[in-house]
Protein backbone atom coordinates (compact mmCIF):
# COMPACT_ATOMS: atom_id res chain seq x y z
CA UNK A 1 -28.84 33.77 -17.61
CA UNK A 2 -31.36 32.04 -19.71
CA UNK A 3 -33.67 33.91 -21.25
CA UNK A 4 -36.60 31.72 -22.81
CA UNK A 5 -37.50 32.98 -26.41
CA UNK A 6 -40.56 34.89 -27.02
CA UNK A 7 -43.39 34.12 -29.61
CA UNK A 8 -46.16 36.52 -31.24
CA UNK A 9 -49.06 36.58 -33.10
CA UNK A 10 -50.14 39.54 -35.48
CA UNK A 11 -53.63 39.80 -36.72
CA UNK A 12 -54.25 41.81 -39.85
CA UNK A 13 -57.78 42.36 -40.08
CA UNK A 14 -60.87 41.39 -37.88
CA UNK A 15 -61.23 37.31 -37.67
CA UNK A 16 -64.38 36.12 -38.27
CA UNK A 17 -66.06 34.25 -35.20
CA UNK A 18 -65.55 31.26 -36.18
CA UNK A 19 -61.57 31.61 -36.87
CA UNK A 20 -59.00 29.83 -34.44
CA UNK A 21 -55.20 29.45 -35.25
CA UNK A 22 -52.83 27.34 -34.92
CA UNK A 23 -51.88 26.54 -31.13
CA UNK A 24 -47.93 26.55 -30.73
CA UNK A 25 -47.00 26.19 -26.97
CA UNK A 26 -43.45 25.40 -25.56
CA UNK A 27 -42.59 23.00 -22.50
CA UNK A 28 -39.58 24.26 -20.67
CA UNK A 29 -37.65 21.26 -19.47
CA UNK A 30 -35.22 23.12 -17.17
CA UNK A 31 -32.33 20.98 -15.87
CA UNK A 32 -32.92 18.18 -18.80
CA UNK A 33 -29.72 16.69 -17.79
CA UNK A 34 -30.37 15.92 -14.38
CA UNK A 35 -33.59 14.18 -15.11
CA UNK A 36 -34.17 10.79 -14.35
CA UNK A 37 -33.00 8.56 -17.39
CA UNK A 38 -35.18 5.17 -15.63
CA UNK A 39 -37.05 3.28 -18.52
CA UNK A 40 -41.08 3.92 -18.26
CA UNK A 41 -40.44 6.79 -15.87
CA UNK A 42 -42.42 10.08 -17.04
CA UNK A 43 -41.66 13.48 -16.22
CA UNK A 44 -44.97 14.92 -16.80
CA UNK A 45 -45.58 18.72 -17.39
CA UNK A 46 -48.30 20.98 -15.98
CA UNK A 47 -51.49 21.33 -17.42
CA UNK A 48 -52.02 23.86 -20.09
CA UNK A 49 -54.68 24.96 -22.34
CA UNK A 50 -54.55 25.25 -26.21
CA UNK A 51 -57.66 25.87 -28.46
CA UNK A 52 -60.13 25.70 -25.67
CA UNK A 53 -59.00 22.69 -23.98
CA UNK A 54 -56.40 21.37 -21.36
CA UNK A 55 -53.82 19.00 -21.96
CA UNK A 56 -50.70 17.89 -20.93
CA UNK A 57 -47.04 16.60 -22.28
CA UNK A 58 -45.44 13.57 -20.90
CA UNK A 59 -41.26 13.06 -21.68
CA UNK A 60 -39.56 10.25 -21.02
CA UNK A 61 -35.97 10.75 -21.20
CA UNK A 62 -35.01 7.83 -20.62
CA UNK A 63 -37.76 6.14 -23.26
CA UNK A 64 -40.76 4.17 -22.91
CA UNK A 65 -40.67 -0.18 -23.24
CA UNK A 66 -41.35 0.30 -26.47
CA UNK A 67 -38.20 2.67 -27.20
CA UNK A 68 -34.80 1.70 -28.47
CA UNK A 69 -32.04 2.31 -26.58
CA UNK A 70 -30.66 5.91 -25.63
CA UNK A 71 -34.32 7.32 -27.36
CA UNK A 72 -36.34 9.78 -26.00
CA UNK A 73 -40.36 8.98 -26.07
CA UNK A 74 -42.67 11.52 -25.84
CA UNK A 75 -46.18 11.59 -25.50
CA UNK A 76 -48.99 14.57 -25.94
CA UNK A 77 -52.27 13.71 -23.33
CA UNK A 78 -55.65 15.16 -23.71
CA UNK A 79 -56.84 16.20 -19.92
CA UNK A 80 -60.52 17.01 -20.37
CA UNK A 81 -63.73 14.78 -20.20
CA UNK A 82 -64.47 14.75 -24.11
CA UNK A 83 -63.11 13.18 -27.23
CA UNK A 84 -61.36 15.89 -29.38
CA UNK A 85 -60.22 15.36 -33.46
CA UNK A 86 -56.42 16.96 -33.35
CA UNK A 87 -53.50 17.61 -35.79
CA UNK A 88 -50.56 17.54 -33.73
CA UNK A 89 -46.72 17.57 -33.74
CA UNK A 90 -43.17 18.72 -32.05
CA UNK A 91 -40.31 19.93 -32.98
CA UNK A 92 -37.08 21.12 -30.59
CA UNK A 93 -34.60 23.90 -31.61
CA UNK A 94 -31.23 24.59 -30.33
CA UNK A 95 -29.81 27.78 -28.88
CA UNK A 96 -29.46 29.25 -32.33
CA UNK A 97 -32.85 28.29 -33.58
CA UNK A 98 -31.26 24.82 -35.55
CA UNK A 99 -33.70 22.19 -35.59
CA UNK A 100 -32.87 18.80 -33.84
CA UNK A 101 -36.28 17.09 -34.06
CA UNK A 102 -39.53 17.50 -36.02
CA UNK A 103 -42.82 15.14 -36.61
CA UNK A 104 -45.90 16.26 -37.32
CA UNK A 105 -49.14 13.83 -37.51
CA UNK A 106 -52.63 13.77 -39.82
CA UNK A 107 -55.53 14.06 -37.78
CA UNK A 108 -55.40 11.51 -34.44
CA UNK A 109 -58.84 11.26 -32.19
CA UNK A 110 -57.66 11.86 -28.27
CA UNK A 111 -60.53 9.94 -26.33
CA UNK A 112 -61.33 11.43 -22.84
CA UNK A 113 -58.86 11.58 -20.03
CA UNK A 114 -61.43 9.89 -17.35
CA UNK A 115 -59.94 7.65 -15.24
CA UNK A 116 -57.53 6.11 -18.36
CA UNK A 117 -53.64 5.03 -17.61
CA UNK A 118 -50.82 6.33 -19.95
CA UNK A 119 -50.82 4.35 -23.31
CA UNK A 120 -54.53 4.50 -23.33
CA UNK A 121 -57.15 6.20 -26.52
CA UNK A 122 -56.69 10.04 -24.78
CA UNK A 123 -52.80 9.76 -25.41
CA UNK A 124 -51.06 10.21 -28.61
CA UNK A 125 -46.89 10.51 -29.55
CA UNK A 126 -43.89 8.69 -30.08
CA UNK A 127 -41.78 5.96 -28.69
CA UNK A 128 -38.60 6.83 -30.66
CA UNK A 129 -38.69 10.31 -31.03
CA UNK A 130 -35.40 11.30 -30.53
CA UNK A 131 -31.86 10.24 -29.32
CA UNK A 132 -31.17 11.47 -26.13
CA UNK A 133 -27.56 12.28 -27.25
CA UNK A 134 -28.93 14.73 -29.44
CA UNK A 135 -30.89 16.28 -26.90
CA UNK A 136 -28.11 17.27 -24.56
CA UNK A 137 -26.44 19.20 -27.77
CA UNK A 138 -29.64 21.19 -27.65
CA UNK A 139 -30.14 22.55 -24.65
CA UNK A 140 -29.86 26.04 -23.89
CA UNK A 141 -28.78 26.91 -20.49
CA UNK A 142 -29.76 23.28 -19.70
CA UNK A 143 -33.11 23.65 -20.72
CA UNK A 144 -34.78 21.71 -23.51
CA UNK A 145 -37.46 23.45 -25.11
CA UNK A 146 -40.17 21.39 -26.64
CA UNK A 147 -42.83 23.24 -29.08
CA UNK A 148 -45.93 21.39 -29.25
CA UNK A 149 -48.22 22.48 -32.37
CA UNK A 150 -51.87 21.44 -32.70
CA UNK A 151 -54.49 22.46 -35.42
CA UNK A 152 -58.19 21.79 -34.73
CA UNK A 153 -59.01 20.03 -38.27
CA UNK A 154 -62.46 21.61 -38.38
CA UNK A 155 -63.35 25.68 -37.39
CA UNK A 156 -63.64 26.02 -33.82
CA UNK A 157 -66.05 28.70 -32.74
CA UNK A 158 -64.38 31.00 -30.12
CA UNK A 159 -66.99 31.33 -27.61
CA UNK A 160 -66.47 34.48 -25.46
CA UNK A 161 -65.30 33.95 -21.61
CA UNK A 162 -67.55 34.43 -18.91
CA UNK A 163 -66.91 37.23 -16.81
CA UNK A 164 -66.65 36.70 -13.09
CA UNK A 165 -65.32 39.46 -11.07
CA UNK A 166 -61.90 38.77 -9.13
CA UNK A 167 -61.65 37.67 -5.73
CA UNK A 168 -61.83 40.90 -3.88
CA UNK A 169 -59.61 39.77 -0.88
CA UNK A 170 -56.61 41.49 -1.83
CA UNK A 171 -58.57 44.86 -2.63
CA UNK A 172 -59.84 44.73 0.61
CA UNK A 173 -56.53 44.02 2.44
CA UNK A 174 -55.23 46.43 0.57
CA UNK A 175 -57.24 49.17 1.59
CA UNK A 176 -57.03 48.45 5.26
CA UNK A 177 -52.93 49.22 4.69
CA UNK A 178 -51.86 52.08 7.11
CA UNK A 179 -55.13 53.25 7.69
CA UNK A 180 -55.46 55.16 10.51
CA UNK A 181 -59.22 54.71 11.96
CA UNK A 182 -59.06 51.04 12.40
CA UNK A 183 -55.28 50.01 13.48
CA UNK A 184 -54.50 48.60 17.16
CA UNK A 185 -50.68 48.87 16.57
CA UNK A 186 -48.46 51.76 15.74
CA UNK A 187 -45.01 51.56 14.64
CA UNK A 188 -42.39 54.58 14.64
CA UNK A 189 -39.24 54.29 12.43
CA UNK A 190 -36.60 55.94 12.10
CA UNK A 191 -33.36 56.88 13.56
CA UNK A 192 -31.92 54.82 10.50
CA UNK A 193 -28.53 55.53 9.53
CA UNK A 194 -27.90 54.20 5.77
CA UNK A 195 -25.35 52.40 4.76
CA UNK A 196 -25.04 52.96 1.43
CA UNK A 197 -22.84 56.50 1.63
CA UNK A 198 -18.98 56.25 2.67
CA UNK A 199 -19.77 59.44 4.27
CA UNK A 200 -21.81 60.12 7.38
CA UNK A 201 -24.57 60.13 6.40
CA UNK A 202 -27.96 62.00 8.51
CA UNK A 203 -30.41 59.65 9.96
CA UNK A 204 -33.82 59.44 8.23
CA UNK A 205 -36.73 61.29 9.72
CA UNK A 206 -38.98 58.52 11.80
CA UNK A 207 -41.86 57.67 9.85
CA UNK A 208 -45.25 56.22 11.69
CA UNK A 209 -46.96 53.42 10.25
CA UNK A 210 -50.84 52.26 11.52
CA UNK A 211 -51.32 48.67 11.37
CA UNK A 212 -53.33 45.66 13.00
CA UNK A 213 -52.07 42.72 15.09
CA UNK A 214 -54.17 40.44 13.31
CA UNK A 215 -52.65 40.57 10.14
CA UNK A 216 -49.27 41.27 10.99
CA UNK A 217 -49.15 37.66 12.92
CA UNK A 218 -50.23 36.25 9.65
CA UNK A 219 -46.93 37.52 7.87
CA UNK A 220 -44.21 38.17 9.99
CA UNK A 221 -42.71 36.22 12.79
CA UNK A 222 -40.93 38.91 15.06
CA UNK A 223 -43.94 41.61 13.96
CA UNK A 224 -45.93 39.49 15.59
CA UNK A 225 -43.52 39.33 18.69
CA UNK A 226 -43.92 42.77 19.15
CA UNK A 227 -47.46 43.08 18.68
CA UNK A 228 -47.68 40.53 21.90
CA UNK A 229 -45.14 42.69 23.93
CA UNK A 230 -46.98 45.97 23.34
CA UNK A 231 -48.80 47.63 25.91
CA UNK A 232 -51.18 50.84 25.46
CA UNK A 233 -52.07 50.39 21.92
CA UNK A 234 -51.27 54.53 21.11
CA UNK A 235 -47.80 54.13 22.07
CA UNK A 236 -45.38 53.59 19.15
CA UNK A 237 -43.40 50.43 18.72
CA UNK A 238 -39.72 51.85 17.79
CA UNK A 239 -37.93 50.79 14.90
CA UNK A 240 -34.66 51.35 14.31
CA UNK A 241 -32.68 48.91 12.41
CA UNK A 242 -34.42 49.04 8.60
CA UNK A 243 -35.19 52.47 6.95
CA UNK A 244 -38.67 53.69 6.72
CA UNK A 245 -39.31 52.70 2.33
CA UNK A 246 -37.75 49.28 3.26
CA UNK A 247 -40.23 48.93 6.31
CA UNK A 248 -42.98 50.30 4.40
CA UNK A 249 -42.28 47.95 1.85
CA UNK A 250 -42.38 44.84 4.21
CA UNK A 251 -46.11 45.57 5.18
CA UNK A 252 -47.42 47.04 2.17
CA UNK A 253 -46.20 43.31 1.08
CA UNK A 254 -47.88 41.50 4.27
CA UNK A 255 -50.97 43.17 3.44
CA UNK A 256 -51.45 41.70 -0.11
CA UNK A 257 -49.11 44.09 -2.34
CA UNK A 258 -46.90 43.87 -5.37
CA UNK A 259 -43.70 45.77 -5.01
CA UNK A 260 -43.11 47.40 -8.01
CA UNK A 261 -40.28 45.64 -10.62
CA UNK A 262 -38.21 49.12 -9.99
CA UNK A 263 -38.45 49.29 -6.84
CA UNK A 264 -37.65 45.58 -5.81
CA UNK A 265 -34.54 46.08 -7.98
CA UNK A 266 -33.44 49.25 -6.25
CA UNK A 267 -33.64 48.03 -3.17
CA UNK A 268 -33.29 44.23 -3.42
CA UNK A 269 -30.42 43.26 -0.50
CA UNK A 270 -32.41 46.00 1.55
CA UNK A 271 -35.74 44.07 0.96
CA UNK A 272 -33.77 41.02 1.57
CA UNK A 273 -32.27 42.29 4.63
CA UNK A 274 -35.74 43.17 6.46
CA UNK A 275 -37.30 40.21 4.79
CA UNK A 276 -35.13 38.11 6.66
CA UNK A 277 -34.94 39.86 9.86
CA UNK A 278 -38.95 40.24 10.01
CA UNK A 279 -39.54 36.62 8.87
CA UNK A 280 -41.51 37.52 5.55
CA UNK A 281 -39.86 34.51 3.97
CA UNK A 282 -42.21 35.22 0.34
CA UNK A 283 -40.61 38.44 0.43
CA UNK A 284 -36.81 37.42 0.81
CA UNK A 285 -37.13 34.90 -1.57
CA UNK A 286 -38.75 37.30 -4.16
CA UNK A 287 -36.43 39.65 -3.49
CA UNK A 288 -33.17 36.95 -4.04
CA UNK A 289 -34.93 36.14 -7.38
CA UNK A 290 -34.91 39.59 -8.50
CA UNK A 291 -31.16 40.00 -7.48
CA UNK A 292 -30.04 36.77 -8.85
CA UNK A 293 -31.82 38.27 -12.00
CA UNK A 294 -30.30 41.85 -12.23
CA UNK A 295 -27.03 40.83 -11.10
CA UNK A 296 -24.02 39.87 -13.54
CA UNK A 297 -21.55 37.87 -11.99
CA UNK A 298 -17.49 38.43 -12.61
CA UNK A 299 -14.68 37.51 -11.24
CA UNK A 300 -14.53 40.69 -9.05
CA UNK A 301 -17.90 40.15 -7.33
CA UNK A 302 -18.58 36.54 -7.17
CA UNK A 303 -16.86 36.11 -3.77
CA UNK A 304 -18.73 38.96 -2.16
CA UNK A 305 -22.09 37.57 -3.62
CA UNK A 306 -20.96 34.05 -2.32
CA UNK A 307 -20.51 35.45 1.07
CA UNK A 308 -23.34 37.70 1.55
CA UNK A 309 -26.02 34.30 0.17
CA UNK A 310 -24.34 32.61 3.13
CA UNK A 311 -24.69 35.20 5.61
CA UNK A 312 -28.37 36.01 4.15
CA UNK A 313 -29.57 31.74 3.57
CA UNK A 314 -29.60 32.98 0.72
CA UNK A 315 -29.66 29.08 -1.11
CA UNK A 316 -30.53 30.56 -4.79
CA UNK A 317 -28.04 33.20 -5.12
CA UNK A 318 -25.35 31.01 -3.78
CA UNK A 319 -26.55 28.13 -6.00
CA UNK A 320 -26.36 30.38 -8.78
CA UNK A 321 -22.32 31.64 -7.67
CA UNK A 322 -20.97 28.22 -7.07
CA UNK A 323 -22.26 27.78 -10.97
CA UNK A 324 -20.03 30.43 -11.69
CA UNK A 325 -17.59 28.99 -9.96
CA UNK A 326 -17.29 25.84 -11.69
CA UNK A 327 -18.04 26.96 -15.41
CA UNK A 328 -15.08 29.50 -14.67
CA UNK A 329 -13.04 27.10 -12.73
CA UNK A 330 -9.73 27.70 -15.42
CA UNK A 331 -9.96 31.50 -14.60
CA UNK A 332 -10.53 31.41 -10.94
CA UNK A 333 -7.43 29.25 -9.71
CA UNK A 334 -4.83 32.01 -8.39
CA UNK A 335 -7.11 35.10 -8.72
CA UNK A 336 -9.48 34.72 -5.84
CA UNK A 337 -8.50 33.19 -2.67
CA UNK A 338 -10.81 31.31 -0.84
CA UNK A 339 -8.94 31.18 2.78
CA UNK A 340 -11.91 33.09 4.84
CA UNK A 341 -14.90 31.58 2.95
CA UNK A 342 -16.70 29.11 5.35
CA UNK A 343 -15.82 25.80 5.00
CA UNK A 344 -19.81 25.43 5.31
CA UNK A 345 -20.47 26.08 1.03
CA UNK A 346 -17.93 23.58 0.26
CA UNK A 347 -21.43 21.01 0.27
CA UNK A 348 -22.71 23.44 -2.25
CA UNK A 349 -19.59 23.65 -4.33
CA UNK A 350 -19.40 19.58 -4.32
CA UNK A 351 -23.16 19.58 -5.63
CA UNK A 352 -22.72 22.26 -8.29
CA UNK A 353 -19.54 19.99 -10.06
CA UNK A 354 -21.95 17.06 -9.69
CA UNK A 355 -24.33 18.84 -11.89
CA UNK A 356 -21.84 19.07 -14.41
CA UNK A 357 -23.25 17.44 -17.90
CA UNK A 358 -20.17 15.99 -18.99
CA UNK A 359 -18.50 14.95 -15.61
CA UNK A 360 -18.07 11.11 -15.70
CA UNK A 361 -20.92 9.48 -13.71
CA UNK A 362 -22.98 12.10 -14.81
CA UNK A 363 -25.67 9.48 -15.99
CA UNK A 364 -26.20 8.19 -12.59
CA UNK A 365 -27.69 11.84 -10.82
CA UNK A 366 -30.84 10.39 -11.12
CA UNK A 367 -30.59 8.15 -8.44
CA UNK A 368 -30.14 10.55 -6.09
CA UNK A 369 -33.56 11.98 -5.85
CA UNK A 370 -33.05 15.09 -4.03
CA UNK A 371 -28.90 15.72 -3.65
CA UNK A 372 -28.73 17.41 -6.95
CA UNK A 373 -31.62 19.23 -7.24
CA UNK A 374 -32.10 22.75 -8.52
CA UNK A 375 -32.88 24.88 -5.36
CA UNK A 376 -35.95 26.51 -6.95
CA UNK A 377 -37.29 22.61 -7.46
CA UNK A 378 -36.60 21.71 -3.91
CA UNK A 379 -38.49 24.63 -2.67
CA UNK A 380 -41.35 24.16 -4.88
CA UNK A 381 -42.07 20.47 -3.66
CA UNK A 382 -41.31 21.70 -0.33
CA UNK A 383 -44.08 24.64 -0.74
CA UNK A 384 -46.45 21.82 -2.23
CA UNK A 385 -45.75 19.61 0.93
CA UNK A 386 -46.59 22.57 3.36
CA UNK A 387 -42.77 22.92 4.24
CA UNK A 388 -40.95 25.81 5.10
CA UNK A 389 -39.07 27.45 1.70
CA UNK A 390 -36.91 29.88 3.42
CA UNK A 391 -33.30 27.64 4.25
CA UNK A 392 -30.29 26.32 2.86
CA UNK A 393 -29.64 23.22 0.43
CA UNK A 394 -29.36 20.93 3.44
CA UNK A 395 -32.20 22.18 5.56
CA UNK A 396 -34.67 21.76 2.81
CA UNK A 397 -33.56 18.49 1.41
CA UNK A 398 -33.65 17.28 5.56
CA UNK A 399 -37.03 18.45 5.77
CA UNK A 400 -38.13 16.77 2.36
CA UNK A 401 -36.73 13.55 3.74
CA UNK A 402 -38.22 13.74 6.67
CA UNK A 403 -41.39 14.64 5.16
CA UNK A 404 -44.60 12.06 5.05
């Protein structure tokens, strides 16, 4: 797994008021290989703020009209309302911290965003940069990692933030979790048996959890079933299929919580498990993220991982084993067998060769806007367009097409 270097700053000393350093910031370009190699085509980056103001970094990996051939362009864009005096530059490193590119300008005037097109006074870089070639010999993980410096050329005073209180929502929610003066449903679980022991092992105590209608139909799809089929309020709604941590889990998460790092990876395919059955799609997706994360795929458990995603929907972790798969194609023929696995991944297997960098063809992935995409991608424009995020590589790209 990639895991994106980390950069710090040490301060000997108290700075005087008026000192600012150097802003260094790094793009991640994840998946630089699939992008879209169309001339004049930007793939823009988020907004992000260095030295007090926003801005934002355009690539264009297949070049601008004014590139040469097989050049990268790439352009740094000043997003705020005022003219700002900027030294600026970027350089890209390999894995092994080699680097591939560097430029570096004198001072450049961005004018104001406004209403201005690409190519206009607020936007500043260059056309040949960098030969795409080069590019793909420097990604790491197949992610190209741009580091944009900038230098104010005159002291910028650091003014001190504002402070505005946070939204106190969550707080709020949070305190309304299993309380016991205000709740109109009651839920009693237990009779759990685990299934983690080969043993026999006892069932868990029942646990009761207080909770309100309201807010359970906000989170959870079957919750909210059985809030509807309840009847006096004081009776307990039994639970018996998920253990009383996992369940307390699921609506300590409903009503606005953060399960702790630890606990999320102790009891990931549980949490993924209730997530699923309870409809907390956040939660099971969170949860798949943290096992994809933790989990180190081999040759003895990549099969078992494969199967369980499928069982699960889970479209990230079996993403991620089907790239196993194919980078470890050589080692897998004769030592697993594949004669039970549903013949419903081989879509996913066909997709995850497709992404290969060096497969001919590979040039032409582009075209197909959603086919190849990374699952997390797919459900992020599917979150933006108010989709559903919880489904498999061909449910989300259907919906996406379908889409307005």
């Amino acid at each position: 797994m990639y895991a994106p270097p980390t950069m710090a700053f040490v301060h000997v000393g108290t700075p005087s008021p008026s000192f600012v350093d150097c802003s260094s910031t790094r793009v991640y370009y994840h998946g630089f290989a699939d992008l879209s190699t169309v001339l004049n085509v930007p793939v823009d980056s988020p907004e992000f703020m260095a030295l007090g103001n926003p801005w934002c970094l355009y690539l264009y990996p297949g070049g601008d009209v004014s590139s040469n051939t097989g050049r990268v362009a790439i352009v740094l864009c000043n997003r705020s309302n005022k003219s700002i005096d900027m030294n600026f530059g970027f350089s890209i490193k390999d894995g092994n911290g080699n680097q591939i590119a560097s430029i570096q300008t004198s001072t450049h005037t961005f004018g104001p965003v406004g209403r201005s097109s690409l190519g206009s006074s607020s936007n500043m870089g260059w056309y040949d940069f960098v030969e795409r070639s080069k590019l793909l010999n420097a990604l790491v993980d197949g992610t190209l990692v741009v580091e944009v410096h900038m230098k104010s050329p005159t002291p910028i005073k650091a003014a001190l933030p504002h402070f505005i209180p946070e939204n106190p929502f969550c707080n709020n929610m949070l305190q309304l979790f299993n309380d016991k003066e205000s709740p109109d449903v009651v839920f009693k679980v237990g009779d759990y048996q685990s299934k983690k022991s080969a043993e026999k092992a006892a069932k868990t105590a029942p646990a009761i959890f207080h909770a309100h209608c309201l807010i359970l139909k906000a989170g959870s799809a079957l919750l909210a079933v059985l809030c509807e089929s309840k009847g006096d309020p004081t009776t307990p709604i039994e639970i018996t299929d998920v253990s009383p941590d996992v369940f307390n889990y699921i609506l300590y998460y409903i009503y606005g919580g953060k399960i702790p790092d630890d606990d999320m990876k102790a009891h990931a395919k549980e949490i993924i498990d209730a997530a699923d059955r309870y409809g907390v799609a956040s939660l099971k997706l969170a949860a798949e993220a943290c096992l994809v994360e933790g989990t180190t795929l081999s040759l003895e458990n990549v099969k078992e991982l494969l199967l369980y995603a499928e069982s699960k929907n889970c479209a990230l972790l079996k993403e991620v084993a089907m790239d196993f798969l194919v980078n470890k194609k050589d080692e897998v023929i004769g030592k697993i067998s594949f004669h039970d696995v549903p013949s419903t991944l081989m879509n996913d297997l066909f997709v995850a060769f497709a992404r290969e960098p060096n497969r001919p063809g590979a040039a032409a992935i582009g075209e197909n806007e959603f086919n190849v995409m990374r699952i997390s991608e797919l459900r992020r424009i599917a979150h933006e367009r108010g989709l559903d995020v919880d489904g498999s590589r061909e449910m989300l790209i259907a919906a996406l097409k379908e889409a307005p």
